[in-house]
N, C-alpha and C. Protein backbone atom coordinates (compact mmCIF):
# COMPACT_ATOMS: atom_id res chain seq x y z
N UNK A 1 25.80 -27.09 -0.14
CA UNK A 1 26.23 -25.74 -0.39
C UNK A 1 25.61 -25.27 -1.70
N UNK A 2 24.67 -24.06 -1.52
CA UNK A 2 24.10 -23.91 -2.68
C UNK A 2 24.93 -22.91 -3.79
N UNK A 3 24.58 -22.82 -4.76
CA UNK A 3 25.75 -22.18 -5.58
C UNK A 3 24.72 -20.56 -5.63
N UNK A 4 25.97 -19.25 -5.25
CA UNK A 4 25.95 -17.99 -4.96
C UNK A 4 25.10 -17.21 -6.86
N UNK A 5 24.06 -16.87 -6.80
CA UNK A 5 23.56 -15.97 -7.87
C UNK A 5 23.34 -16.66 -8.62
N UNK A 6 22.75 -18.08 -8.16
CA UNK A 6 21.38 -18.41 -9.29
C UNK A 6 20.12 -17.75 -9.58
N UNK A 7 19.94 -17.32 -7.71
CA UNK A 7 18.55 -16.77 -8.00
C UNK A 7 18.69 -15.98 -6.89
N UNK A 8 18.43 -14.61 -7.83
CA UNK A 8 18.42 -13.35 -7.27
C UNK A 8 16.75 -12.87 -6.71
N UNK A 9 16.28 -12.91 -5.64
CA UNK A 9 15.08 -12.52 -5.35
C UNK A 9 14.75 -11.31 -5.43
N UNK A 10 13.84 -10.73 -5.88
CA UNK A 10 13.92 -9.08 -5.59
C UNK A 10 12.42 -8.76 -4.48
N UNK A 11 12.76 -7.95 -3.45
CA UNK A 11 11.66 -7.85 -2.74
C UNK A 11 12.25 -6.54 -1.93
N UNK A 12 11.24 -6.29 -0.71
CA UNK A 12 11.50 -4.94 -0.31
C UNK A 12 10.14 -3.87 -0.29
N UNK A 13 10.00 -3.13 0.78
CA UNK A 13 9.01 -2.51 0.80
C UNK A 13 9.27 -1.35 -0.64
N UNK A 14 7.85 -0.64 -0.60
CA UNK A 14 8.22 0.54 -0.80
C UNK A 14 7.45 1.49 -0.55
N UNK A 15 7.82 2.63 -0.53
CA UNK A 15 6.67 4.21 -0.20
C UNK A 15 6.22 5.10 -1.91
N UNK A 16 4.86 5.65 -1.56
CA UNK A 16 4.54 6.09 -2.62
C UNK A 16 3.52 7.33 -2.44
N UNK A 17 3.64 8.95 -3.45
CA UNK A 17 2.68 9.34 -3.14
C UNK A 17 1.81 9.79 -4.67
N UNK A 18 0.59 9.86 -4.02
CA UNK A 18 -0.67 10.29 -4.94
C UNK A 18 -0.47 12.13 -5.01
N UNK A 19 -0.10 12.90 -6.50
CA UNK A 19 -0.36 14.46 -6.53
C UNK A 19 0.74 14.45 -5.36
N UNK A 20 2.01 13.94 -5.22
CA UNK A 20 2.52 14.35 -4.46
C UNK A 20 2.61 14.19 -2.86
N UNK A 21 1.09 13.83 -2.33
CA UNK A 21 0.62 13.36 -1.00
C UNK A 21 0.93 11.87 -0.75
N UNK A 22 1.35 11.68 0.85
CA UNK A 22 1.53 10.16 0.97
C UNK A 22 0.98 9.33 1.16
N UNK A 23 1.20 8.43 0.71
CA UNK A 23 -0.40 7.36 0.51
C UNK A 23 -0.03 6.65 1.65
N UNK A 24 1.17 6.31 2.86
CA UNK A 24 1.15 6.41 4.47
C UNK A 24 1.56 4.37 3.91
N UNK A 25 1.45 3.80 5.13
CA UNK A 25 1.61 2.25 5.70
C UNK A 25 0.60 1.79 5.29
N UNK A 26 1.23 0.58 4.22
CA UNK A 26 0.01 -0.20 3.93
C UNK A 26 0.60 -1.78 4.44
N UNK A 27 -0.59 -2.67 4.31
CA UNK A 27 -0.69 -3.85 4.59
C UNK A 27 0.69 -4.71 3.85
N UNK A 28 0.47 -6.03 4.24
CA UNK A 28 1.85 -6.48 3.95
C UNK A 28 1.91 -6.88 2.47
N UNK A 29 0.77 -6.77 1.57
CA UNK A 29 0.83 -6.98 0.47
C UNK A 29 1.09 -5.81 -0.40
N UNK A 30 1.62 -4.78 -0.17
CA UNK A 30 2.32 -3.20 -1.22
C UNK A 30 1.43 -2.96 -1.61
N UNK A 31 2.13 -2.84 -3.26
CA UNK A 31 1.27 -2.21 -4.24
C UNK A 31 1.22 -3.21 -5.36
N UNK A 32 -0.23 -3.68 -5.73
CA UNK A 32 -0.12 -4.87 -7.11
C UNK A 32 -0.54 -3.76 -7.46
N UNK A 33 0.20 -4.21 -9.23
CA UNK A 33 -0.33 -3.35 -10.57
C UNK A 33 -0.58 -5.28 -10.81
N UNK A 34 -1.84 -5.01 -11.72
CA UNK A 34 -2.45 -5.88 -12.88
C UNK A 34 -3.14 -5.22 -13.72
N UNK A 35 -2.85 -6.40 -15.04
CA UNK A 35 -3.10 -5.96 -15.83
C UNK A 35 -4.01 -6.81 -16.91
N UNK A 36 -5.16 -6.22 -17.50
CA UNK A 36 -5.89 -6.97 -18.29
C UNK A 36 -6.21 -6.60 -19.40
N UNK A 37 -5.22 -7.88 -20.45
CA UNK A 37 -5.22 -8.08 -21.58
C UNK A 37 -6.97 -7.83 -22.50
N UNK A 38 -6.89 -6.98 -23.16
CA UNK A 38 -7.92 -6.99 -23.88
C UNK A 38 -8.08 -7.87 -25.12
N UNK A 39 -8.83 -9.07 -25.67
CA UNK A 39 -8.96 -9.32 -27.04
C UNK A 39 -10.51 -9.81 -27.44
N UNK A 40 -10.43 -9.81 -28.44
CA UNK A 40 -12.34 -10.51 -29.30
C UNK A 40 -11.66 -11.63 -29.75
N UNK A 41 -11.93 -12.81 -29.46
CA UNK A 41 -11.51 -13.93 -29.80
C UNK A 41 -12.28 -14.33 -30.99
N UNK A 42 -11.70 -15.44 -31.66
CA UNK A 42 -12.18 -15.30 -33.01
C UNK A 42 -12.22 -16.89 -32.98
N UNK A 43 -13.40 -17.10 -32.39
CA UNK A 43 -13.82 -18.39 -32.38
C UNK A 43 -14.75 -19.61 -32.26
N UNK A 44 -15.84 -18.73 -33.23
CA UNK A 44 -17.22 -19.62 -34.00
C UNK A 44 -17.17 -19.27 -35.81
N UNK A 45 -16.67 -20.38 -35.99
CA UNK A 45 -16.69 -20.73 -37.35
C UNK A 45 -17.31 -22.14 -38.09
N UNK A 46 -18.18 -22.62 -39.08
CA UNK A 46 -18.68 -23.96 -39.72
C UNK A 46 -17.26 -24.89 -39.59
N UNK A 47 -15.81 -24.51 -39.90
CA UNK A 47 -14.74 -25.56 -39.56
C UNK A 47 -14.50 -25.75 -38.33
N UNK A 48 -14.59 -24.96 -37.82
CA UNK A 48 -13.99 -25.36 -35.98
C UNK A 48 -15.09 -25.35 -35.29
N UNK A 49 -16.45 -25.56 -35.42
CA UNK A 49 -17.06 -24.85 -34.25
C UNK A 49 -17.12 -23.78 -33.43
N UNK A 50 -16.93 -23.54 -32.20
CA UNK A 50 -16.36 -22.73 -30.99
C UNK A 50 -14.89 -22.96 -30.52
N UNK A 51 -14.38 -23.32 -31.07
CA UNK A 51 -12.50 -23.89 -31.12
C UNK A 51 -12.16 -22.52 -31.30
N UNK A 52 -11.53 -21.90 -30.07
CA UNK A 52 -10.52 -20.42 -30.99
C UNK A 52 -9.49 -21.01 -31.52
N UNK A 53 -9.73 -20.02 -32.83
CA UNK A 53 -8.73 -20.38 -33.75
C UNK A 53 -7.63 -18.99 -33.97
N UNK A 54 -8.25 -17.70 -33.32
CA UNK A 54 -7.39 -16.23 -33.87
C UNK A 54 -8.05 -15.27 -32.70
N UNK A 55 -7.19 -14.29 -32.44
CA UNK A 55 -7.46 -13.34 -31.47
C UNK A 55 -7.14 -11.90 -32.13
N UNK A 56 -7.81 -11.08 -32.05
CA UNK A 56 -7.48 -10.05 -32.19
C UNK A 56 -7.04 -9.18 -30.77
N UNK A 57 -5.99 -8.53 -31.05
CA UNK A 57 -4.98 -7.52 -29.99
C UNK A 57 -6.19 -6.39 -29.31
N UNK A 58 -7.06 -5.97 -28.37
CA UNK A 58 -7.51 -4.69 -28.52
C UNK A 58 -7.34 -3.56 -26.96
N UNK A 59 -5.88 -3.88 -26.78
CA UNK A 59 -5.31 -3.43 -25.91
C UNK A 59 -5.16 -4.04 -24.39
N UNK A 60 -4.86 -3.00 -23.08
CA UNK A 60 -4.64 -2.99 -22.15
C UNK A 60 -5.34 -2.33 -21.07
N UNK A 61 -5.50 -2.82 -19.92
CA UNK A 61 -6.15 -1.96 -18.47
C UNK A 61 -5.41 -2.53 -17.95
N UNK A 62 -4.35 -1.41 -17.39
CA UNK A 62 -3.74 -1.50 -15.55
C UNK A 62 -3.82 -0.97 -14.98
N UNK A 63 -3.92 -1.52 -13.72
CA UNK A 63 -4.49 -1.08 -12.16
C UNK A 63 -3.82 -1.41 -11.00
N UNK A 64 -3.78 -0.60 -9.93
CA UNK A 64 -2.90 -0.88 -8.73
C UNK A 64 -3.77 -0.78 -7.84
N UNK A 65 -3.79 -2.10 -6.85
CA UNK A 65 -4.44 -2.19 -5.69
C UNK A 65 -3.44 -2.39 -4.81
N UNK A 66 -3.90 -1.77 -3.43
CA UNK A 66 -3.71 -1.55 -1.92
C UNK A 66 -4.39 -1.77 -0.85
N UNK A 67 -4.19 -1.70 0.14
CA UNK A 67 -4.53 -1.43 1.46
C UNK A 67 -4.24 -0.77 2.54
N UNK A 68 -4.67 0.19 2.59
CA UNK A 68 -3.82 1.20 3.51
C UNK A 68 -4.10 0.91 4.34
N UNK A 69 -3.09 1.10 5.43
CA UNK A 69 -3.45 1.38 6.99
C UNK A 69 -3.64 2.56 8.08
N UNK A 70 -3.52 2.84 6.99
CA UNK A 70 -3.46 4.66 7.88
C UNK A 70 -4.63 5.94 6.77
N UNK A 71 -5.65 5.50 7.31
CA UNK A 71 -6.77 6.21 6.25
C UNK A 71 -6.77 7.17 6.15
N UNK A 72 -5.90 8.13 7.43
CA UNK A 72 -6.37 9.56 7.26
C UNK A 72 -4.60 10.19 6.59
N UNK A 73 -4.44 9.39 5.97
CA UNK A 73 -2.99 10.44 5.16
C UNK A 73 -3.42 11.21 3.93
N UNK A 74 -2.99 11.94 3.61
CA UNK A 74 -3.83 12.92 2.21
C UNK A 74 -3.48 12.35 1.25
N UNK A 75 -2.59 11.44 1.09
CA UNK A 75 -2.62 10.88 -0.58
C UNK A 75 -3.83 9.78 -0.87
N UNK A 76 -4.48 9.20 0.71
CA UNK A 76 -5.81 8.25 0.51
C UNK A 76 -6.77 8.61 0.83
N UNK A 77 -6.75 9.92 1.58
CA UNK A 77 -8.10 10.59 1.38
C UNK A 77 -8.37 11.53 -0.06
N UNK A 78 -7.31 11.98 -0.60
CA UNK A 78 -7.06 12.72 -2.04
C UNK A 78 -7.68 11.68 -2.77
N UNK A 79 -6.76 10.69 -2.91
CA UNK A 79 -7.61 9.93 -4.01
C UNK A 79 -9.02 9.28 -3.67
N UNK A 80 -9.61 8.98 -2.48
CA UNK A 80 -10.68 8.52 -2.58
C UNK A 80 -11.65 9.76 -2.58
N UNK A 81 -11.11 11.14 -2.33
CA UNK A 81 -12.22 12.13 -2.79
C UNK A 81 -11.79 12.90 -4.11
N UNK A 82 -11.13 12.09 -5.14
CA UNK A 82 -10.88 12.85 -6.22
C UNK A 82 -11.63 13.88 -6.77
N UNK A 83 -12.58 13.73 -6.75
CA UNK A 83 -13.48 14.50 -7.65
C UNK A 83 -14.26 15.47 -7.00
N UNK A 84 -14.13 15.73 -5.33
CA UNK A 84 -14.34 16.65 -4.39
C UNK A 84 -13.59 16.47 -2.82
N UNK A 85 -12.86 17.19 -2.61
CA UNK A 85 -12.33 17.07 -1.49
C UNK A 85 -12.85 17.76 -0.83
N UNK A 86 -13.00 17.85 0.35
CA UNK A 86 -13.52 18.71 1.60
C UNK A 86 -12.52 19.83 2.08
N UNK A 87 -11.20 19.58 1.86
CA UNK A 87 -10.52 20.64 2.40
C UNK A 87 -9.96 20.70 3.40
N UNK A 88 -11.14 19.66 4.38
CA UNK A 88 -10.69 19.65 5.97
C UNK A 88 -9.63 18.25 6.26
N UNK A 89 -8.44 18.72 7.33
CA UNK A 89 -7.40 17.66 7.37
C UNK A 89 -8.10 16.58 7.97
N UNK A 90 -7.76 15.19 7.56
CA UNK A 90 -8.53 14.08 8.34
C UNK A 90 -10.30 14.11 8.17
N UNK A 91 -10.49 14.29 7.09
CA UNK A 91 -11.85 14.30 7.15
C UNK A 91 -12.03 13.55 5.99
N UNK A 92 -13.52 12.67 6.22
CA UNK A 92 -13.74 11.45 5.59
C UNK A 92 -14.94 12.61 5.35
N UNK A 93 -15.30 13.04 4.49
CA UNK A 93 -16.76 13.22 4.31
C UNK A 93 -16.54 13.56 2.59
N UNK A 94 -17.58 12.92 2.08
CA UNK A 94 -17.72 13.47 0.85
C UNK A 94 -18.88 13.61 0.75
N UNK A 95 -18.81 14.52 -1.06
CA UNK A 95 -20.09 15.34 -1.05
C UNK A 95 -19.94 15.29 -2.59
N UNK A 96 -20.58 15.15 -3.01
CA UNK A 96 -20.88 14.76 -4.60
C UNK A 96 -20.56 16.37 -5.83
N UNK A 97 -19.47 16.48 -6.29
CA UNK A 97 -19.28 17.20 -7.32
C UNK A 97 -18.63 16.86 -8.62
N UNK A 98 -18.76 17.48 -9.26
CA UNK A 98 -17.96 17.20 -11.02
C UNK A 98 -18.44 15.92 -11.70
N UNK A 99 -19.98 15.78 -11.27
CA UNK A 99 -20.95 14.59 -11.92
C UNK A 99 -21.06 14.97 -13.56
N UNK A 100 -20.45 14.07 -14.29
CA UNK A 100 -20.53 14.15 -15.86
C UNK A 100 -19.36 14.61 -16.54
N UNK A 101 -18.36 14.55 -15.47
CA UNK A 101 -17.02 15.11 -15.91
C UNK A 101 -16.22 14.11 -16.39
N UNK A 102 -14.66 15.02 -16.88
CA UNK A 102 -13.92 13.27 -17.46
C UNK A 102 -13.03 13.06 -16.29
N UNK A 103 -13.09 11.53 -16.46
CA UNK A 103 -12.32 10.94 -15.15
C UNK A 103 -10.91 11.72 -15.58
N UNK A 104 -10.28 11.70 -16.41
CA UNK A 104 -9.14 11.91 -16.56
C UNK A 104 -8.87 13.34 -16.22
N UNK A 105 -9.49 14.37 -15.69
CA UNK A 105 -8.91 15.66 -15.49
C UNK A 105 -8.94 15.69 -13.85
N UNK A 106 -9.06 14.51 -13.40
CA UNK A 106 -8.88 14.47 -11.82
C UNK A 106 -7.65 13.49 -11.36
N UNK A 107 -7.26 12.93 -12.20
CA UNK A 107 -6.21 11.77 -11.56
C UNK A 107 -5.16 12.82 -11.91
N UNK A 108 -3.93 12.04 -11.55
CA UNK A 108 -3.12 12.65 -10.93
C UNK A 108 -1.63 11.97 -10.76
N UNK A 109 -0.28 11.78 -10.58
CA UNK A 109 0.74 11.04 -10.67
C UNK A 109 0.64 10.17 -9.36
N UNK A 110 1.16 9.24 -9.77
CA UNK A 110 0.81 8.37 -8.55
C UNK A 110 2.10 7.49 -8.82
N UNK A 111 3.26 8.06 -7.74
CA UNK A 111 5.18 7.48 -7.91
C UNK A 111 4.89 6.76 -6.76
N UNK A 112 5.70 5.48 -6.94
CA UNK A 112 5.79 4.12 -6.05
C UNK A 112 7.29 4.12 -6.10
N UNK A 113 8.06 4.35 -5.10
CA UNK A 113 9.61 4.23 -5.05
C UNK A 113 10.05 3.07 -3.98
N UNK A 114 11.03 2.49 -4.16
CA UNK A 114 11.34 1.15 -3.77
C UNK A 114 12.91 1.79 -2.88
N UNK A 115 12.23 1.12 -1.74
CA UNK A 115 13.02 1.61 -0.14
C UNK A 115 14.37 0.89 0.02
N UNK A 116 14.86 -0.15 -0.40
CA UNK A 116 15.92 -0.83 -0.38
C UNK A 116 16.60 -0.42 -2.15
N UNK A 117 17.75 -0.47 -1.65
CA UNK A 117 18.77 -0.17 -3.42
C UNK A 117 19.62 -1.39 -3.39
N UNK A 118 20.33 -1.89 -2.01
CA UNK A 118 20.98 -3.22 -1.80
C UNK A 118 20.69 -4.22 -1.89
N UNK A 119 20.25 -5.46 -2.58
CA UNK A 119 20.82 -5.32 -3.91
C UNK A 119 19.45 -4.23 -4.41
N UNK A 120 20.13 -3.95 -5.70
CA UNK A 120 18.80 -3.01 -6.56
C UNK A 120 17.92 -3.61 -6.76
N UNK A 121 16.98 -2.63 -6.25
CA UNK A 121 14.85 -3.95 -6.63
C UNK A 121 14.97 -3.08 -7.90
N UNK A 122 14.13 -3.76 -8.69
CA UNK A 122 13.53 -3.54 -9.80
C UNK A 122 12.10 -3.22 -10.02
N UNK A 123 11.17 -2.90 -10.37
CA UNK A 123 11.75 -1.08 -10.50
C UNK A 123 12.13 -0.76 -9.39
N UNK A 124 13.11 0.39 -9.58
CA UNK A 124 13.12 1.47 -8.30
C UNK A 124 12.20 2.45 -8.70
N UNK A 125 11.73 2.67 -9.33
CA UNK A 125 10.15 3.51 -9.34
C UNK A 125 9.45 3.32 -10.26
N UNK A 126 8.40 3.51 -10.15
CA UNK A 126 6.89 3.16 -10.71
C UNK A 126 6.61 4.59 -10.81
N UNK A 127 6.19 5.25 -12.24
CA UNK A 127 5.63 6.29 -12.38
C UNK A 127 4.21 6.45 -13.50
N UNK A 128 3.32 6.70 -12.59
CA UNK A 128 2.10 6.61 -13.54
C UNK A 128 1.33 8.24 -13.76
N UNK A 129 1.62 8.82 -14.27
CA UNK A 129 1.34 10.04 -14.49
C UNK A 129 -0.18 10.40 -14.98
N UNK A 130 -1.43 9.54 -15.04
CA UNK A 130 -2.69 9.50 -14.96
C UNK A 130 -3.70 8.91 -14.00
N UNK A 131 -2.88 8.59 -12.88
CA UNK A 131 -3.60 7.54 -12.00
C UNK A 131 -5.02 8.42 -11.19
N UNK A 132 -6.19 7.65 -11.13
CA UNK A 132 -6.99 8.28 -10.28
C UNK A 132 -7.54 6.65 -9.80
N UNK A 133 -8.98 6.99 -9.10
CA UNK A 133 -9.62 5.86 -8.70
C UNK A 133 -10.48 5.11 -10.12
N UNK A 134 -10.29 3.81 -9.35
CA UNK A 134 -10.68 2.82 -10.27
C UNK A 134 -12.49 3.50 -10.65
N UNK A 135 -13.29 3.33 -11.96
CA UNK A 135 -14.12 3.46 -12.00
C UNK A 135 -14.96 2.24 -11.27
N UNK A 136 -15.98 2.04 -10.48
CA UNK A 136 -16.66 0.95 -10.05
C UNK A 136 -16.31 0.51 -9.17
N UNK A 137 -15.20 0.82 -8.55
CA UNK A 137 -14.01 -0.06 -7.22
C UNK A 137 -14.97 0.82 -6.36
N UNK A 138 -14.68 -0.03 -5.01
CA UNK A 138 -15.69 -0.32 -3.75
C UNK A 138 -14.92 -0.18 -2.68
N UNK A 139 -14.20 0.62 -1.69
CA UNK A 139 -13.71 1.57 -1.02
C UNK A 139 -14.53 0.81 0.29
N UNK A 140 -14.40 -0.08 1.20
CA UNK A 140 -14.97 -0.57 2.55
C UNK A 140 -14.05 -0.28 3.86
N UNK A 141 -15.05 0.34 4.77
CA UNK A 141 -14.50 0.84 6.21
C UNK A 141 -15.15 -0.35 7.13
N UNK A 142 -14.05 -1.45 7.22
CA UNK A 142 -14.95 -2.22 8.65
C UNK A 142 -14.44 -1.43 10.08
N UNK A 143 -15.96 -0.92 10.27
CA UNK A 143 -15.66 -0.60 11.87
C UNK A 143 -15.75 -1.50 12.86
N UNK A 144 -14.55 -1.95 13.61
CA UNK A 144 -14.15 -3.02 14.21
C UNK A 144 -13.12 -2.61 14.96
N UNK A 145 -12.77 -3.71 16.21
CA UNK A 145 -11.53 -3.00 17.03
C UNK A 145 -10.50 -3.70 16.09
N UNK A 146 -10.73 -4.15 15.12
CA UNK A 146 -9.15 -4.50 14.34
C UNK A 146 -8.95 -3.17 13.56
N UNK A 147 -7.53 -3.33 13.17
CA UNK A 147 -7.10 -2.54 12.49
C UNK A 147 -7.71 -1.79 10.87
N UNK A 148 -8.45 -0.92 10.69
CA UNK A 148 -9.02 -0.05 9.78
C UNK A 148 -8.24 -0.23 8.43
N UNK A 149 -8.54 -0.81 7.54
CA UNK A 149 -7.91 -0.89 6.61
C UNK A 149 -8.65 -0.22 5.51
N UNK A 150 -8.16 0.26 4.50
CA UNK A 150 -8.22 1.02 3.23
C UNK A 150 -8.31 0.48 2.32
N UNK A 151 -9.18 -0.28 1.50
CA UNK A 151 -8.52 -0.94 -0.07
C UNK A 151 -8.61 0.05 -1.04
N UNK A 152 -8.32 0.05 -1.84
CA UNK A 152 -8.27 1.21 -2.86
C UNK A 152 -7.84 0.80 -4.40
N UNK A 153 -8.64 1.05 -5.43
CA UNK A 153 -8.43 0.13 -6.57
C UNK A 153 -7.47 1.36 -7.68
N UNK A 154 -6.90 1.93 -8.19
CA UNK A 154 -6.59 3.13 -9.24
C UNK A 154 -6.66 2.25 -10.63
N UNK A 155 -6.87 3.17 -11.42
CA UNK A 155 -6.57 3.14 -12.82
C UNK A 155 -5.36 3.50 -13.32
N UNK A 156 -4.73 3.13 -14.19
CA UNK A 156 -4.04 3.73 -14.55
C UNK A 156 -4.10 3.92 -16.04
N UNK A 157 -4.75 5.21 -16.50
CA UNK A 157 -4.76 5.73 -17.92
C UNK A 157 -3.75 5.78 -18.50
N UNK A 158 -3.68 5.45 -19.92
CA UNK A 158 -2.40 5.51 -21.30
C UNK A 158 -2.30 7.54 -20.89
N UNK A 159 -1.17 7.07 -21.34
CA UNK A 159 -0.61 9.22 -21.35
C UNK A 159 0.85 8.95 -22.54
N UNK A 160 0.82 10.07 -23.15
CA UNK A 160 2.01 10.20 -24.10
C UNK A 160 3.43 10.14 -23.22
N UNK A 161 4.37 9.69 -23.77
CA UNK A 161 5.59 10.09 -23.18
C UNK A 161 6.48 9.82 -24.23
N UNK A 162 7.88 10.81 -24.64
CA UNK A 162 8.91 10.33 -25.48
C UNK A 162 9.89 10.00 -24.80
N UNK A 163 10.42 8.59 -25.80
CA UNK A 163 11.54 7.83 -24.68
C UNK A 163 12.43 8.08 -26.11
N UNK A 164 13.77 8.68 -26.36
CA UNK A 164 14.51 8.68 -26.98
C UNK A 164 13.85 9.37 -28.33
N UNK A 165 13.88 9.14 -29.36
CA UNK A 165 12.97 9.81 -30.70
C UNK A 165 11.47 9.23 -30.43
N UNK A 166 10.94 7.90 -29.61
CA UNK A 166 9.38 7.42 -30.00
C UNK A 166 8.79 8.08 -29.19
N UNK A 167 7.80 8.26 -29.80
CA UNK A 167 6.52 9.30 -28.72
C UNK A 167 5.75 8.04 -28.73
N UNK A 168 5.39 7.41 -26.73
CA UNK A 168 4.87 6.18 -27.00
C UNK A 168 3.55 6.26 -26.04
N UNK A 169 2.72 5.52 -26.03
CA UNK A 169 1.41 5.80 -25.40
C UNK A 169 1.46 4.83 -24.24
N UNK A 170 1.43 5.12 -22.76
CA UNK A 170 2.37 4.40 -21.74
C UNK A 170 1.01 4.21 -20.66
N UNK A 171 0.86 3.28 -19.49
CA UNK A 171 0.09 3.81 -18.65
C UNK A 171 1.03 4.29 -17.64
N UNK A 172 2.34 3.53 -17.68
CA UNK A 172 3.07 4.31 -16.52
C UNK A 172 4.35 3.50 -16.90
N UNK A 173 5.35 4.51 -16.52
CA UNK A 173 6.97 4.06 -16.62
C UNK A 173 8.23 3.68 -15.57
N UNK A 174 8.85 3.19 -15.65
CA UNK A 174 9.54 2.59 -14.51
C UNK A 174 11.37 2.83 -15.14
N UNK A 175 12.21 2.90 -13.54
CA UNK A 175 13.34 3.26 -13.94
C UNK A 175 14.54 2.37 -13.16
């Protein structure tokens, strides 16, 4: 007999949209955010050799990857045509505009809300209020009779937000 609330699992789908649009059924793996630690390691010196001995802090990159299953919903065609949309519903076509622009005046909020409350998942939402597509991420359509899947890499840019008196520099907040 195992003993009741040692270990609380937290799991549970959840739904999310991009600018508001739904980013639709994805694969059984959700939504990962990761995140990569930035530092300059400090470690060629005449005492140590190549031994790190000190790191310097020089921030953060987080990112949320997916897989959609349903390509033609507007929150995954929105974001994979950020920077020109076509206009037309269900349409995969892009066409090259806003070359030399800043990524950041195209992304967009990108809320991840968590479908079960019984027990409470943690977060119950994910709010990233700069998210667009990853710079360099690689967007593949296998045409195949299997199921069409979507990968999709986002960024998620630092943005101001005040939490109580601190005005703090966030990539995204959770509640």
């Amino acid at each position: 007999m195992g003993l009741p609330g040692l270990v609380v699992p937290i799991s549970g789908p959840a739904t999310a949209t991009w600018h508001a649009l739904p980013m639709g059924t994805l694969n059984d793996d959700g939504y990962e955010l990761a995140c990569t630690v930035q530092g300059q390691e400090v470690n060629e010196s005449d005492a140590y050799g190549m031994t790190l001995v000190e790191a310097i802090y020089r921030g953060q990159n987080w990112r949320c990857r997916t897989r959609g299953l349903e390509w033609d919903k507007t929150g995954q065609l929105g974001l994979l045509q950020m920077f020109g949309m076509t206009g037309a519903a269900r349409s995969l076509t892009p066409f090259l505009t806003a070359i030399g622009d800043r990524w950041t005046k195209y992304c967009q909020t990108l809320l991840i809300t968590s479908i079960l409350a019984d027990p409470p998942t943690f977060p119950s939402t994910i709010t990233a209020n700069n998210a667009g597509l990853a710079p360099q991420q690689q967007t593949v359509f296998n045409i195949t009779s299997k199921v069409r899947e979507m990968p999709i890499e986002m960024v998620l840019i630092p943005y101001s937000v005040t939490v109580g008196s601190l005005t703090l520099n966030v990539p995204f907040t959770t509640t």
